[in-house]
PDB file of N, CA and C in Angstrom:
ATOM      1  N   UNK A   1       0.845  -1.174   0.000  1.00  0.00           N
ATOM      2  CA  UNK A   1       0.000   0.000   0.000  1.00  0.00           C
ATOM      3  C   UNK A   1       0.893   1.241   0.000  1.00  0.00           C
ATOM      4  N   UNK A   2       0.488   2.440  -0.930  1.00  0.00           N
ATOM      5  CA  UNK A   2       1.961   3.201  -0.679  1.00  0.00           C
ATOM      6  C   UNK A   2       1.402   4.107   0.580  1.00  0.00           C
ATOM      7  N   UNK A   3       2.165   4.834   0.834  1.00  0.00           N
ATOM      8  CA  UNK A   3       2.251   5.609   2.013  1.00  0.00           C
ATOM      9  C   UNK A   3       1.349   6.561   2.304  1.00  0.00           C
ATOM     10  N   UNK A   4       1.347   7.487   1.138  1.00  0.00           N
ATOM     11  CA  UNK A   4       0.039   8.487   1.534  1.00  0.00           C
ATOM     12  C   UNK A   4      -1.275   8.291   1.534  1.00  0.00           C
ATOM     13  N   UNK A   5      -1.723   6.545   0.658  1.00  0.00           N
ATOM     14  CA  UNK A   5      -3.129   6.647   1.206  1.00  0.00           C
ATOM     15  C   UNK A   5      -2.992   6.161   2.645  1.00  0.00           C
ATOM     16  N   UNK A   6      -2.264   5.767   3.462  1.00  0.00           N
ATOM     17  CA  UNK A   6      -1.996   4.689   4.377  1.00  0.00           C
ATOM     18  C   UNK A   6      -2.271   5.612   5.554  1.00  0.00           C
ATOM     19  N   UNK A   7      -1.320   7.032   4.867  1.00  0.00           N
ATOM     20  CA  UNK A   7      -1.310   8.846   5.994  1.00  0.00           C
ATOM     21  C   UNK A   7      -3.137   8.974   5.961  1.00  0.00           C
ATOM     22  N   UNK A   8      -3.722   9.048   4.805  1.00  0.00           N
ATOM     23  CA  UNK A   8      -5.000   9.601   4.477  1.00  0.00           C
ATOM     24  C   UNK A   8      -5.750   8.612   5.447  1.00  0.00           C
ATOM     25  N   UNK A   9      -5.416   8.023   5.410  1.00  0.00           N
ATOM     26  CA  UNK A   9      -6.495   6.532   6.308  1.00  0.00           C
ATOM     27  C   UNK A   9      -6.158   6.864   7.693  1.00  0.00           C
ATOM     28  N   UNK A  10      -5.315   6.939   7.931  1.00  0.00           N
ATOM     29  CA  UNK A  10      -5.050   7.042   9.629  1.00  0.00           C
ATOM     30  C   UNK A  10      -5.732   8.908  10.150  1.00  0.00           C
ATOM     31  N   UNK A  11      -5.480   9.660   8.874  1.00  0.00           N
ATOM     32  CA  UNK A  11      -5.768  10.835   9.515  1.00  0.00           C
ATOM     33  C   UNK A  11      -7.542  10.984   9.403  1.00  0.00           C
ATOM     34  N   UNK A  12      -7.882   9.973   8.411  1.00  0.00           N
ATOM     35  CA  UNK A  12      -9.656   9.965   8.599  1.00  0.00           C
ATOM     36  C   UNK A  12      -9.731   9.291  10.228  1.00  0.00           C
ATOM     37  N   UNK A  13      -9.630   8.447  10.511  1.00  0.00           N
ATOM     38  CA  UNK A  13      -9.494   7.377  11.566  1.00  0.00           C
ATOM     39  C   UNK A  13      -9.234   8.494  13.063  1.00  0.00           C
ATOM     40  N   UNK A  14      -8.256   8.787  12.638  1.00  0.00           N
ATOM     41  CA  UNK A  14      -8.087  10.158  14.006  1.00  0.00           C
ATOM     42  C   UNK A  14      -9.184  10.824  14.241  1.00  0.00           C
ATOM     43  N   UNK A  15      -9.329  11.571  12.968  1.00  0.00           N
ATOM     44  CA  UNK A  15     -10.269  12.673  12.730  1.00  0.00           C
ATOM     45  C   UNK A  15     -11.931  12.207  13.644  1.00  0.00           C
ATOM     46  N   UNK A  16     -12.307  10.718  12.841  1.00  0.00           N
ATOM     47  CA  UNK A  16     -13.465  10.348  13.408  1.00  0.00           C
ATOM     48  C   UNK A  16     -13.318  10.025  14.863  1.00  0.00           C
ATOM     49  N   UNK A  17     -12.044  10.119  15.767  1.00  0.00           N
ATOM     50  CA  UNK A  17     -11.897   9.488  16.825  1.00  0.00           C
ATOM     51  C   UNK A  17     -12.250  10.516  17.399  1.00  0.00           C
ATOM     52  N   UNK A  18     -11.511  11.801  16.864  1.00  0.00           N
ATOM     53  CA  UNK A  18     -11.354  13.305  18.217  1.00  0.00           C
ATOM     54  C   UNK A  18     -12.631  13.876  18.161  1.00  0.00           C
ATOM     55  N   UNK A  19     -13.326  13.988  17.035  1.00  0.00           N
ATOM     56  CA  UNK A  19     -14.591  14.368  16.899  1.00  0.00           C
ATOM     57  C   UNK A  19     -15.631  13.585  17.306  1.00  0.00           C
ATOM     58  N   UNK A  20     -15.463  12.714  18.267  1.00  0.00           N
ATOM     59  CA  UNK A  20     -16.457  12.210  19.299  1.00  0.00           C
ATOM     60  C   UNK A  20     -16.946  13.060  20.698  1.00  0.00           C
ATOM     61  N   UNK A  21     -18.130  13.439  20.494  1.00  0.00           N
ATOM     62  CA  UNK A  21     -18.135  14.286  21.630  1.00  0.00           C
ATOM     63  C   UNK A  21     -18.294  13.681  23.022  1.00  0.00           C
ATOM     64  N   UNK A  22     -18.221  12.165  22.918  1.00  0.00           N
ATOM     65  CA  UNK A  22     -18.228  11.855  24.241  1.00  0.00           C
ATOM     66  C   UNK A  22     -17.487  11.599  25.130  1.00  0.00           C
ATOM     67  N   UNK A  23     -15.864  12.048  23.444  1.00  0.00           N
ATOM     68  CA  UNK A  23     -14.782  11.953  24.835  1.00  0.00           C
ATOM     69  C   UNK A  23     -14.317  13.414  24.975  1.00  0.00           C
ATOM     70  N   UNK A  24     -15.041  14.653  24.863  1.00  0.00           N
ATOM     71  CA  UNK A  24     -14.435  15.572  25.334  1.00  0.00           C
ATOM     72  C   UNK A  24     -16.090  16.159  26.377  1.00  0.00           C
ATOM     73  N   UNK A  25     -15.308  15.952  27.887  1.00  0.00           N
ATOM     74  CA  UNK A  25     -16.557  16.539  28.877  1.00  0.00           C
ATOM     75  C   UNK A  25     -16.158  17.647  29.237  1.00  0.00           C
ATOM     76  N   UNK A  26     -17.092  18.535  29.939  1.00  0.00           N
ATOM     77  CA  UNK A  26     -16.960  19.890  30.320  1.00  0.00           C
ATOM     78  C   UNK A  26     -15.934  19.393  31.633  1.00  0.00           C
ATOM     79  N   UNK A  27     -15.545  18.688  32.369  1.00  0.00           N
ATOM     80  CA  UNK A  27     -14.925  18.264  33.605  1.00  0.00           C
ATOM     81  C   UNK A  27     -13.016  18.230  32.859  1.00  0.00           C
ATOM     82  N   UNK A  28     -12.953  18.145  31.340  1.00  0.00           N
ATOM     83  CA  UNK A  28     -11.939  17.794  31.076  1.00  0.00           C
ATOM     84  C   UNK A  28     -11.746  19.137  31.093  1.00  0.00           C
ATOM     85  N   UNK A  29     -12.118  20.360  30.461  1.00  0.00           N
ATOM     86  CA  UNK A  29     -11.554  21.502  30.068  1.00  0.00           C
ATOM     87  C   UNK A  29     -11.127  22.196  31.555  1.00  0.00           C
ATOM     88  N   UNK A  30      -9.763  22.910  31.111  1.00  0.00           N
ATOM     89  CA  UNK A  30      -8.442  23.396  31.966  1.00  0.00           C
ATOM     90  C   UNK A  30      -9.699  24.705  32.824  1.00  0.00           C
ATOM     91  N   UNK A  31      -9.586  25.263  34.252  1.00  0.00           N
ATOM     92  CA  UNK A  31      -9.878  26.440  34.421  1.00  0.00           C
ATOM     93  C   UNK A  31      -9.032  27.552  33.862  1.00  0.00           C
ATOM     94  N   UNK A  32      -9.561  29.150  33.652  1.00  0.00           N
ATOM     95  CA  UNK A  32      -8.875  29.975  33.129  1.00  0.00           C
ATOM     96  C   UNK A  32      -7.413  30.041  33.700  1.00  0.00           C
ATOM     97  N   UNK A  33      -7.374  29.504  35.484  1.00  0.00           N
ATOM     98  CA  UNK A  33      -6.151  30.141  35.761  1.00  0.00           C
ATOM     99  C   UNK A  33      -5.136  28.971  35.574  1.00  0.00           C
ATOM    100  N   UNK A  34      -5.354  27.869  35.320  1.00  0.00           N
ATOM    101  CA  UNK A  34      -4.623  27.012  34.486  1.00  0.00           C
ATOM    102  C   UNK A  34      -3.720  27.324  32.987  1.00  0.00           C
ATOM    103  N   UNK A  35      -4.646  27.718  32.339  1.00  0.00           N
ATOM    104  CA  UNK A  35      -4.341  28.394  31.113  1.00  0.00           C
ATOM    105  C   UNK A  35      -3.031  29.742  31.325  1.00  0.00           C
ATOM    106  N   UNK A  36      -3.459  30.917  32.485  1.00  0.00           N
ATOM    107  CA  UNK A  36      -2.959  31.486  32.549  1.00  0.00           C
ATOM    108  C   UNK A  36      -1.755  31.321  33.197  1.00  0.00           C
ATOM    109  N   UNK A  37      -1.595  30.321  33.957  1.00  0.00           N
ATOM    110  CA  UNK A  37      -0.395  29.542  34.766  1.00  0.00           C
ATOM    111  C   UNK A  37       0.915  29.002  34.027  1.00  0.00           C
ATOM    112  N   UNK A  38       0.137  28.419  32.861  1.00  0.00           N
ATOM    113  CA  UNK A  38       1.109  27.430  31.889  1.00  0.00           C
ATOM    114  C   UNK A  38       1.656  28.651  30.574  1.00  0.00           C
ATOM    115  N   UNK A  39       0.791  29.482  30.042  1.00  0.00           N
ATOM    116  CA  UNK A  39       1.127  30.656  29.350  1.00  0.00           C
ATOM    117  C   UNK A  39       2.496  31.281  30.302  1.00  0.00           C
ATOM    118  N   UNK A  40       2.289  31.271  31.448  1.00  0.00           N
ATOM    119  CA  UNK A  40       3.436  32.574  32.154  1.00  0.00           C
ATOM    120  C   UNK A  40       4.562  32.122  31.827  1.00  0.00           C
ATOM    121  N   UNK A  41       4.188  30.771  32.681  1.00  0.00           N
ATOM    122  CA  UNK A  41       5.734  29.904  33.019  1.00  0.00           C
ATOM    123  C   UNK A  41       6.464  29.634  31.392  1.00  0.00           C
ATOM    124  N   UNK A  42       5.563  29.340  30.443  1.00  0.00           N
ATOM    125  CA  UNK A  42       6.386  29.344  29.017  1.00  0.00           C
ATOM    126  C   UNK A  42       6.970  30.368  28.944  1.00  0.00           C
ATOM    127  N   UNK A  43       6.441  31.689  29.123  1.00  0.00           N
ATOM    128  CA  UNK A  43       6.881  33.105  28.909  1.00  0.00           C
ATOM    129  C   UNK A  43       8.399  33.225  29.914  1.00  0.00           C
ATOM    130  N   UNK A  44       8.276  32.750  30.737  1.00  0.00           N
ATOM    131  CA  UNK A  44       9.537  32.971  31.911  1.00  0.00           C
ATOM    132  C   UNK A  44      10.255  31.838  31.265  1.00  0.00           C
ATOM    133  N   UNK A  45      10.241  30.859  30.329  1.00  0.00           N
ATOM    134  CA  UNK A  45      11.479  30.004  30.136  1.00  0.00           C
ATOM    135  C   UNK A  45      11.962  30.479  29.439  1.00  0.00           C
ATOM    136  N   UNK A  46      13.113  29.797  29.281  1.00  0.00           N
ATOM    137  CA  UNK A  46      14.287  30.546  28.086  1.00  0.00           C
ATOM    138  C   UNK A  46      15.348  29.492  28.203  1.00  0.00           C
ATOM    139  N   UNK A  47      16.075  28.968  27.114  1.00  0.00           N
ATOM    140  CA  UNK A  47      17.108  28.258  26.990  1.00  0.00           C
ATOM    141  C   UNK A  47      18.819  28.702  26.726  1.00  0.00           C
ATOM    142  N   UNK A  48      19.523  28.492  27.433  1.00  0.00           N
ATOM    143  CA  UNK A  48      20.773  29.580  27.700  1.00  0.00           C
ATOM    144  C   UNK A  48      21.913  27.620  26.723  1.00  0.00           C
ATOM    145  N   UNK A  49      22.498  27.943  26.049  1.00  0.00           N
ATOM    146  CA  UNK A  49      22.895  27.220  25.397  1.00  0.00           C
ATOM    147  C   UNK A  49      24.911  27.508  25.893  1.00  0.00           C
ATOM    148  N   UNK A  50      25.532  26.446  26.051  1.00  0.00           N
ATOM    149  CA  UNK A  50      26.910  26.506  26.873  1.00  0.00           C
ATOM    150  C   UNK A  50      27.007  25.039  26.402  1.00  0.00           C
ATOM    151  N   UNK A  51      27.985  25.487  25.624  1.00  0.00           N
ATOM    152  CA  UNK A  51      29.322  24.597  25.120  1.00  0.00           C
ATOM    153  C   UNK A  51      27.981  23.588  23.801  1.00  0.00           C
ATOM    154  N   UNK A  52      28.168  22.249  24.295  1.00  0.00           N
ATOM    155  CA  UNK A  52      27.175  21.445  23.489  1.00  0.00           C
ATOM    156  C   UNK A  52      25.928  20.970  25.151  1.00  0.00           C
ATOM    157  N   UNK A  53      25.721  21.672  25.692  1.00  0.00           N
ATOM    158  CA  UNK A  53      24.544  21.925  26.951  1.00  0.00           C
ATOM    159  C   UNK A  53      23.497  22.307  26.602  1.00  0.00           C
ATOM    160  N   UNK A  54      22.209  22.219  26.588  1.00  0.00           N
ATOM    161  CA  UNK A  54      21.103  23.183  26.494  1.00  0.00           C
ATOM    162  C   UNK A  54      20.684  23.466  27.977  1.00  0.00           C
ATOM    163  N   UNK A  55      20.787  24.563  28.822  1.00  0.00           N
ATOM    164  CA  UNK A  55      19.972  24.761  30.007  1.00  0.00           C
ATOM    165  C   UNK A  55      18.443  25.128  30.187  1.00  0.00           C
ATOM    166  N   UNK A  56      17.902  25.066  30.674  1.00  0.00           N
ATOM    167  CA  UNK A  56      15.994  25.260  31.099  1.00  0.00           C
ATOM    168  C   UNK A  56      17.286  26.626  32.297  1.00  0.00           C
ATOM    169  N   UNK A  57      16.141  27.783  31.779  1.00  0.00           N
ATOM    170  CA  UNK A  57      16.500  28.845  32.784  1.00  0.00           C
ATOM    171  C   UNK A  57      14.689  29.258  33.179  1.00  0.00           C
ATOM    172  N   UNK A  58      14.701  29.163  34.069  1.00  0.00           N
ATOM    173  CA  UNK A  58      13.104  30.163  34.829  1.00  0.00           C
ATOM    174  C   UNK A  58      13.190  31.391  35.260  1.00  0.00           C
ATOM    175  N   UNK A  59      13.066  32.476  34.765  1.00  0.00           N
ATOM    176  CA  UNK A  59      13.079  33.647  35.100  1.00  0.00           C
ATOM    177  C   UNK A  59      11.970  34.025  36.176  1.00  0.00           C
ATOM    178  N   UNK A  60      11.872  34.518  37.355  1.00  0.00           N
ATOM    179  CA  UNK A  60      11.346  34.567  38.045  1.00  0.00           C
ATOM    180  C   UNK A  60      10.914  35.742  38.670  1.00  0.00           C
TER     181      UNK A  60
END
């Protein structure tokens, strides 16, 4: 089978999976200050790069 109908098949297959509304409940969705919690902390990371190192820096 070549490859891209094989991509096309799996991404119908997904598609019909996520678009089930019975697996997304109002109990799953994040509160606002969740959202706003995980937004910051991305905003305060930053990667400081030394020698062949990558560091996680948290600005605080």
């Amino acid at each position: 089978m070549p490859r891209c109908s094989r991509n096309k098949h799996n991404n119908y297959n997904m598609a019909k999976i996520y678009s089930r509304k019975s697996l997304v409940t109002p109990s799953m969705k994040p509160k606002k200050e969740t959202i706003s919690f995980l937004l910051n902390y991305s905003k305060a990371m930053s990667f400081l790069k030394v020698g062949k190192l990558n560091i996680e820096v948290i600005a605080n």
